[in-house]
Protein backbone atom coordinates (compact mmCIF):
# COMPACT_ATOMS: atom_id res chain seq x y z
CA UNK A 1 0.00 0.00 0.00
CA UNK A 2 1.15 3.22 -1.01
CA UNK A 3 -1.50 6.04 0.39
CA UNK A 4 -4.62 5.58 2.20
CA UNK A 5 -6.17 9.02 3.06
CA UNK A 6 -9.81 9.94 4.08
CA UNK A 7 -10.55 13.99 2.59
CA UNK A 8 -12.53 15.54 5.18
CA UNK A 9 -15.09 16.48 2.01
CA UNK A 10 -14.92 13.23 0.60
CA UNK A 11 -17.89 11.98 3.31
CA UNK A 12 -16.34 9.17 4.34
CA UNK A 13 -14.72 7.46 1.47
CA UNK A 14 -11.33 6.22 1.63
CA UNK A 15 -9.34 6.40 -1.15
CA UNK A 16 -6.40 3.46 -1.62
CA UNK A 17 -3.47 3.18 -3.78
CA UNK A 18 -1.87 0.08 -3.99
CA UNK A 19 1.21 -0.64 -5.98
CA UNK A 20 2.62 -4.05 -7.57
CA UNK A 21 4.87 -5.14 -10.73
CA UNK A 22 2.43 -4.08 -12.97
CA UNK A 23 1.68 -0.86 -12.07
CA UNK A 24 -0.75 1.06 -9.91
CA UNK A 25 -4.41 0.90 -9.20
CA UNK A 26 -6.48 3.12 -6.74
CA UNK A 27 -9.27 1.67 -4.45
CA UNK A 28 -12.37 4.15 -3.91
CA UNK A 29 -14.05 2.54 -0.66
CA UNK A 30 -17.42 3.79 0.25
CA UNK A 31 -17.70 4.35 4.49
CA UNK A 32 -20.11 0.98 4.70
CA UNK A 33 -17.10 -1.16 3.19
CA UNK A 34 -14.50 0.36 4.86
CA UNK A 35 -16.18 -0.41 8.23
CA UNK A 36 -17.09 -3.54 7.24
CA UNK A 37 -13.62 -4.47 6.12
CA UNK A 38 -11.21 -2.04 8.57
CA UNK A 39 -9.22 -4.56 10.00
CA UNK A 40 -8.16 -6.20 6.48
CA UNK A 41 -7.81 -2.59 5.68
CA UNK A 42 -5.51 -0.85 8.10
CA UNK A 43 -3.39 -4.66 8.87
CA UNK A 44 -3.05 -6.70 6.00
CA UNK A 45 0.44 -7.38 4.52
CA UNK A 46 -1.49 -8.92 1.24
CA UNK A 47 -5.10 -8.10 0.26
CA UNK A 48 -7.65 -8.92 -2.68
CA UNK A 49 -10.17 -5.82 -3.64
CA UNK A 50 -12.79 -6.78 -5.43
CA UNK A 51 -15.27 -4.35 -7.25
CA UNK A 52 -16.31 -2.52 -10.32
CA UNK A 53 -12.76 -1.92 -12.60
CA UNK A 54 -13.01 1.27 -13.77
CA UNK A 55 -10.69 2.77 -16.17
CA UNK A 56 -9.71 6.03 -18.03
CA UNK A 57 -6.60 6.65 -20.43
CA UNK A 58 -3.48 5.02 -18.05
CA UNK A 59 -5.69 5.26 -14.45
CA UNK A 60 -7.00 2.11 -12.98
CA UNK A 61 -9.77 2.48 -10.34
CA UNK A 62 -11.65 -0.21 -8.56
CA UNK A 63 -15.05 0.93 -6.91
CA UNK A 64 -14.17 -1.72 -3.87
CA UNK A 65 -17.59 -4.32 -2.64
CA UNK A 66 -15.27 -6.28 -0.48
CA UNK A 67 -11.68 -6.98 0.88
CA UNK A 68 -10.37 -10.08 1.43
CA UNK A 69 -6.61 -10.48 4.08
CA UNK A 70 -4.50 -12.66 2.49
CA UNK A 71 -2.01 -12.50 4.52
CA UNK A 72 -1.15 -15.56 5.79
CA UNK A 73 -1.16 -17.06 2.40
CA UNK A 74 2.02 -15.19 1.66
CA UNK A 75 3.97 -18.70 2.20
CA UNK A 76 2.10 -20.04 -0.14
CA UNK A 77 3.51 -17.88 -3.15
CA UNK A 78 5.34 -19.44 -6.20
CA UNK A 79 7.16 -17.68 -9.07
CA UNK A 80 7.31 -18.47 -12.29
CA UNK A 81 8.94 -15.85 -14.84
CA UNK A 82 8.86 -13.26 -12.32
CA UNK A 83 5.35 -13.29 -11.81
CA UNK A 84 4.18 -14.24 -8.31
CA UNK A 85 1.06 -16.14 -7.71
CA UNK A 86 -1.11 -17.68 -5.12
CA UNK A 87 -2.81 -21.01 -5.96
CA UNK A 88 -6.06 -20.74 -6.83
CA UNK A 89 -8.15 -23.19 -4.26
CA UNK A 90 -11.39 -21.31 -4.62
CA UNK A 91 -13.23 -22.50 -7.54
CA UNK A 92 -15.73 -19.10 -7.74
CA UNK A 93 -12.55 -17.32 -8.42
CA UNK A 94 -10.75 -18.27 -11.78
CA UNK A 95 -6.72 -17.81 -11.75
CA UNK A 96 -4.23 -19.09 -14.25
CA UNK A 97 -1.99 -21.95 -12.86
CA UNK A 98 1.59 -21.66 -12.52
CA UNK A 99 3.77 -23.84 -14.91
CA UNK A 100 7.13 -25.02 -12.68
């Protein structure tokens, strides 16, 4: 995580900005989620946003529905052409396999 900030005239919503090898992306959480979700928020090492994808030009946001720690999966990680990845062992949630 990069910035997490909360504008005093942004009522309530958090805005995120999270940073890995392929770039950038910034999560927009309305006050509901955030509350829902602060602990993932403020102490996870590793986190999943899911949401709406919204993009313009070379910006990536992600109106945010739900967080998910991931954490202590971490150990878990392989790498495979300098991609990491987390096995996918959650069959609602698609994810290539990693070739060894």
């Amino acid at each position: 995580m990069l910035l997490r900030q909360r504008p005093g005239t942004a009522n309530g919503v958090t805005f995120v900005t999270l940073e890995d090898e392929t770039g950038t992306v910034n999560l927009i959480v309305r006050k509901e989620i955030w509350e829902r979700y602060r602990r993932v928020a403020r102490n996870a090492v590793a986190m999943i946003a899911g949401g709406i994808l919204q993009r313009e030009a070379e910006v990536t946001h992600v109106l945010v529905n739900r967080l998910e720690d991931l954490s202590s999966r971490l150990a878990e990680l392989t790498f495979t052409r300098g991609i990491s990845m987390i096995p996918n062992t959650d069959s609602r949630k698609p994810m290539r396999e990693s070739k060894r």
